[in-house]
N, C-alpha and C. Protein backbone atom coordinates (compact mmCIF):
# COMPACT_ATOMS: atom_id res chain seq x y z
N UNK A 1 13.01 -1.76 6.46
CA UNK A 1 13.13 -1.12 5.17
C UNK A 1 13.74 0.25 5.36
N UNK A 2 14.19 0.63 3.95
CA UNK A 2 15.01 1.89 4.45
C UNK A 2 13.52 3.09 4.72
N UNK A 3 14.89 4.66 4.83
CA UNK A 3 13.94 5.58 5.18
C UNK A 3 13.51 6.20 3.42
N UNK A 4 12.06 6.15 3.41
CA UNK A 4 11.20 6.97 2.13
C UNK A 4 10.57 7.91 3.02
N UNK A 5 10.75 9.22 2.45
CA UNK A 5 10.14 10.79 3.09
C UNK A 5 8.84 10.41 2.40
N UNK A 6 7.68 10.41 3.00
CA UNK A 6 6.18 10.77 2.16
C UNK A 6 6.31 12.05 1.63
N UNK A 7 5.91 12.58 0.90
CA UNK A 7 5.64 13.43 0.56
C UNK A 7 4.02 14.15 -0.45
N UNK A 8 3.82 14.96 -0.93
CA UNK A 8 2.54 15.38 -1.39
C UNK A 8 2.15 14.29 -3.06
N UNK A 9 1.71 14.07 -3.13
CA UNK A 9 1.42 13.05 -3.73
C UNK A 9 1.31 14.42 -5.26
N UNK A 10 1.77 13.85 -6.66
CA UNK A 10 1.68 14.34 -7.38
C UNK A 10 2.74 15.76 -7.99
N UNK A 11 2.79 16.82 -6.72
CA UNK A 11 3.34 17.60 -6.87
C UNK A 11 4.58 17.75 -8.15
N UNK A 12 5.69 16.41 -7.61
CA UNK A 12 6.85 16.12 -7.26
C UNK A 12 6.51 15.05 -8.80
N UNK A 13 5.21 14.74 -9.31
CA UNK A 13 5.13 13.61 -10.63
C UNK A 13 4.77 12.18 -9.87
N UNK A 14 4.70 11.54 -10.47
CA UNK A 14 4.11 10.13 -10.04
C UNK A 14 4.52 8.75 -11.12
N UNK A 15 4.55 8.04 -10.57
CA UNK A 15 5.24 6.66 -11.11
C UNK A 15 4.44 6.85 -12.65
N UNK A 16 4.89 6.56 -13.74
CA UNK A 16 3.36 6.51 -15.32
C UNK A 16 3.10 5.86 -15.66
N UNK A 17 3.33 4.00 -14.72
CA UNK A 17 2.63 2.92 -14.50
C UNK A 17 1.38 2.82 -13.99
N UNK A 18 1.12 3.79 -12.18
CA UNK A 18 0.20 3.75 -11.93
C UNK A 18 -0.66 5.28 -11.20
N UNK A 19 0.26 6.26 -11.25
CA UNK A 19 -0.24 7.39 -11.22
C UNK A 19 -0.15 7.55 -9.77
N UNK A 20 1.00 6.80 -8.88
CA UNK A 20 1.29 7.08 -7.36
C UNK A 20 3.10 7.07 -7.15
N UNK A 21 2.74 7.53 -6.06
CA UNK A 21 4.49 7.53 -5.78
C UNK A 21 4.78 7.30 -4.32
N UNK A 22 5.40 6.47 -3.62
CA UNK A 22 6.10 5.91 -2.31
C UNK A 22 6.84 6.65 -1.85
N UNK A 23 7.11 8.12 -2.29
CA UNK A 23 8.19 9.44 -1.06
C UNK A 23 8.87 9.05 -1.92
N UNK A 24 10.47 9.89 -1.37
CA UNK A 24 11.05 10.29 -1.95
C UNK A 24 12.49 10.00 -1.14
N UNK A 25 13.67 9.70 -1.80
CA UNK A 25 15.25 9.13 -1.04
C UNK A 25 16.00 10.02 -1.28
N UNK A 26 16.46 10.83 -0.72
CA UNK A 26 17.89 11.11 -0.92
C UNK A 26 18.84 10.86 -1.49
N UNK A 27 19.70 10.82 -2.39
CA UNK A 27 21.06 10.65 -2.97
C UNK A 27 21.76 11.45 -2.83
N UNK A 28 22.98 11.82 -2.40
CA UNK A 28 23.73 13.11 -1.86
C UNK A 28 22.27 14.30 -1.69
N UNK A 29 22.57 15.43 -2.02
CA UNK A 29 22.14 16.17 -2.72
C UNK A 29 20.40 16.46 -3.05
N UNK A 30 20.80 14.77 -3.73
CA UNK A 30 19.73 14.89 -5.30
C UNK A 30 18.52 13.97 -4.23
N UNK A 31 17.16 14.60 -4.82
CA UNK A 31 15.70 13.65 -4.33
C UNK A 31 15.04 12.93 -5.60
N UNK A 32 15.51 11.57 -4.75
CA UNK A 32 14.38 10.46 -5.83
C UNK A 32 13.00 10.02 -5.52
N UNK A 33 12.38 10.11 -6.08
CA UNK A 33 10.76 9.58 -6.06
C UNK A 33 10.91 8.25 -6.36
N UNK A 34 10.08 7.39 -5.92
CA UNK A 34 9.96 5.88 -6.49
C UNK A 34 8.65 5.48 -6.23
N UNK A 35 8.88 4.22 -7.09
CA UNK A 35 7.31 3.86 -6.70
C UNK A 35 7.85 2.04 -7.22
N UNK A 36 7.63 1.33 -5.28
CA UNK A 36 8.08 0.38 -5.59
C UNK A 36 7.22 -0.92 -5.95
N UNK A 37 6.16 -0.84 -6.34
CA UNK A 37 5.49 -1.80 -7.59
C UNK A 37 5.93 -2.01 -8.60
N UNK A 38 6.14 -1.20 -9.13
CA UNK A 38 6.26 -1.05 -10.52
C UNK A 38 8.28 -0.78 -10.71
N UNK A 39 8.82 -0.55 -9.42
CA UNK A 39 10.16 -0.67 -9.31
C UNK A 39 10.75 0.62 -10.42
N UNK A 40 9.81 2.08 -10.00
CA UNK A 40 10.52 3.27 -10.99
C UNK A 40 11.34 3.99 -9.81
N UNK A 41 12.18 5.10 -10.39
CA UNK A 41 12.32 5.91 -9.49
C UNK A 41 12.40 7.09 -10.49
N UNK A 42 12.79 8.35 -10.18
CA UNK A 42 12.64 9.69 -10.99
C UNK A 42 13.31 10.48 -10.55
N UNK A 43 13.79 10.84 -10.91
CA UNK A 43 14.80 12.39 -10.29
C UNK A 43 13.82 13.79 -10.17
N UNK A 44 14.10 14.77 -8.99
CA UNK A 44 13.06 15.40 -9.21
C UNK A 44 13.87 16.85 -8.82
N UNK A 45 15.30 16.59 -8.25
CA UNK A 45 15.86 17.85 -8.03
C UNK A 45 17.06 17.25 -7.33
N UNK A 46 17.86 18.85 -6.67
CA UNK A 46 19.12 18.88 -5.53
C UNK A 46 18.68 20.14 -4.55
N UNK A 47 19.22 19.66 -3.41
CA UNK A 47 18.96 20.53 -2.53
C UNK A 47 17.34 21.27 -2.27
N UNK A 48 16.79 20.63 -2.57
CA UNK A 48 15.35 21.05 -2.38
C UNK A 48 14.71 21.30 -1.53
N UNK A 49 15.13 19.78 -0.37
CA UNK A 49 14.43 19.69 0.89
C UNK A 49 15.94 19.52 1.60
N UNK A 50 16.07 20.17 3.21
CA UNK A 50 17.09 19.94 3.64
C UNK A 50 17.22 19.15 4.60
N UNK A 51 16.42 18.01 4.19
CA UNK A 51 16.57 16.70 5.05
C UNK A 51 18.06 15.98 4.80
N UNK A 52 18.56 15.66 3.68
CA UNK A 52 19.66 15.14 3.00
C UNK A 52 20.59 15.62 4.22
N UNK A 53 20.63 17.12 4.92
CA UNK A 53 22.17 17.43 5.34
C UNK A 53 22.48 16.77 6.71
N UNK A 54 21.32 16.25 7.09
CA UNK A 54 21.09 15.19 8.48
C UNK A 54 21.11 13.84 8.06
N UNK A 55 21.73 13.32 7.20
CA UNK A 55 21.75 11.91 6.53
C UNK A 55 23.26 12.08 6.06
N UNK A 56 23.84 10.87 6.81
CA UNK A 56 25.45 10.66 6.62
C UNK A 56 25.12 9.85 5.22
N UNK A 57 26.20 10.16 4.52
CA UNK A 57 26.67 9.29 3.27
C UNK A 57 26.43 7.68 3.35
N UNK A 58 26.74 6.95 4.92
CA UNK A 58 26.49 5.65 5.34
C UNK A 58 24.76 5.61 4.92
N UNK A 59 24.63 6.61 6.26
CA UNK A 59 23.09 6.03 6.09
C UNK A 59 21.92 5.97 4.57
N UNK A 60 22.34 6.81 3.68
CA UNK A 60 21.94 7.17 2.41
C UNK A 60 22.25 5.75 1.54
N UNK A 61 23.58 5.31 1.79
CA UNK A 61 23.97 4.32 1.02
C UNK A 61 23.03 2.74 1.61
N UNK A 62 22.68 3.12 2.98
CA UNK A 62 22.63 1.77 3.52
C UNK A 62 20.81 1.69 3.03
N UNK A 63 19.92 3.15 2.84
CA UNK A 63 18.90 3.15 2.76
C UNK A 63 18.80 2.62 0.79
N UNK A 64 19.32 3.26 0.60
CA UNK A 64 19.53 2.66 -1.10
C UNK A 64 19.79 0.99 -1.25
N UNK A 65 20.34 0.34 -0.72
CA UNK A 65 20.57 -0.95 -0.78
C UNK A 65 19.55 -1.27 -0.42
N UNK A 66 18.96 -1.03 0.88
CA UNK A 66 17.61 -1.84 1.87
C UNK A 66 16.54 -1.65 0.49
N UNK A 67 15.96 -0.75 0.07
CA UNK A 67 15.15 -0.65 -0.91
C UNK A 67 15.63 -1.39 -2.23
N UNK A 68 16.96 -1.48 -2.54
CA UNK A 68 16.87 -2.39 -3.88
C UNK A 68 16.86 -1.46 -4.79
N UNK A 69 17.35 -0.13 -4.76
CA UNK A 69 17.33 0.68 -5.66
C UNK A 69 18.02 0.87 -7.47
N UNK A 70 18.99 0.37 -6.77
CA UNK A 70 19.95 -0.61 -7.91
C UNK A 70 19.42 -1.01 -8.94
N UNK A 71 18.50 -1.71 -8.68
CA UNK A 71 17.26 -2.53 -9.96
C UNK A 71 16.17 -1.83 -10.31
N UNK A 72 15.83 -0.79 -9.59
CA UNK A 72 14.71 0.29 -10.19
C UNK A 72 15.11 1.15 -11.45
N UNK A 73 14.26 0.94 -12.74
CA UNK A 73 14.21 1.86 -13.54
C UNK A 73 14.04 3.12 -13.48
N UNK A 74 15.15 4.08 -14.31
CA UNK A 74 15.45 5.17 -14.00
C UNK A 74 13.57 6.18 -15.08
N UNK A 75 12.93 6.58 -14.66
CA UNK A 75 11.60 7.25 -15.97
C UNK A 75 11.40 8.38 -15.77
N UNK A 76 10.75 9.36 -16.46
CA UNK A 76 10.31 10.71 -16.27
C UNK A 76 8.84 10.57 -15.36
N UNK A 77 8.86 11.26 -15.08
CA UNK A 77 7.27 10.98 -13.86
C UNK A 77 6.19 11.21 -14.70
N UNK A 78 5.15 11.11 -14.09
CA UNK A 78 3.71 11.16 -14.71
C UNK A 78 3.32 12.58 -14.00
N UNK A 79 2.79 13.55 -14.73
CA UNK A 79 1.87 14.68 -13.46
C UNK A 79 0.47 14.88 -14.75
N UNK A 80 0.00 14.89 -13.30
CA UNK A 80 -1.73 15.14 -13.44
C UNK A 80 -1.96 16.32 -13.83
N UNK A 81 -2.47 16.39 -14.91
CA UNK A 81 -3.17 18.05 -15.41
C UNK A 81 -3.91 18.93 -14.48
N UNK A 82 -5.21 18.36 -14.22
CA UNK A 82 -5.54 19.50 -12.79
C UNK A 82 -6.55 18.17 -12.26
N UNK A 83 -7.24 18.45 -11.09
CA UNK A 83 -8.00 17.78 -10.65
C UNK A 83 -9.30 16.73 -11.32
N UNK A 84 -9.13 15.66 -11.18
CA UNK A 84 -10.05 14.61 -12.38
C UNK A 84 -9.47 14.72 -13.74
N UNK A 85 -8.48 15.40 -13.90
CA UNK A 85 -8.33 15.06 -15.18
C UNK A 85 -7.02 14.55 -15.40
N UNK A 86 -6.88 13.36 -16.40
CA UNK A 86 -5.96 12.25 -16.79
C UNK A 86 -5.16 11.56 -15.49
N UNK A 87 -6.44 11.21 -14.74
CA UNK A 87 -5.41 10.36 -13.60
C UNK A 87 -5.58 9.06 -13.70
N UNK A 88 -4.74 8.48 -13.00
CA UNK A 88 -5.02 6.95 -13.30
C UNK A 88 -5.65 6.27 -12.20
N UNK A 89 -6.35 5.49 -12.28
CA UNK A 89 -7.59 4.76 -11.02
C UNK A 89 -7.20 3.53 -10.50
């Protein structure tokens, strides 16, 4: 499977199917969140993290295919108000 960065759970928003998220992919630039149950992904920025500038255009493209990204719905994320409150179980 391709490469997904883990990352902090929430921070960054969360799938608003189930209130989790599977890391985050690269697209040039730009970092996607996904969450592949529910087959979302989310936009969450550019240039944020500078993992992207060590990832050739190949490998970005080849990690997007391996995941099936193509067919993931594009959604706004879910974020949690503060601790215990409105999360999903």
């Amino acid at each position: 499977m391709g490469d997904v960065i883990q990352s902090e759970a929430n921070y960054f928003g969360d799938c608003p199917e189930c209130g989790r998220n599977d890391g985050y992919i690269n697209i040039g630039r730009g970092h996607w969140f996904v969450c592949h149950k529910h087959k979302t992904m989310w936009f969450i920025g550019s240039n944020l993290f500078s993992d992207w500038k060590e990832e050739t255009e190949e490998e970005q493209r080849n990690n997007f295919d391996l995941l099936g990204l193509a067919s993931f719905k594009r959604v706004e994320p879910w974020y949690r108000m503060g601790k215990g409150e409105n999360q999903h179980e």
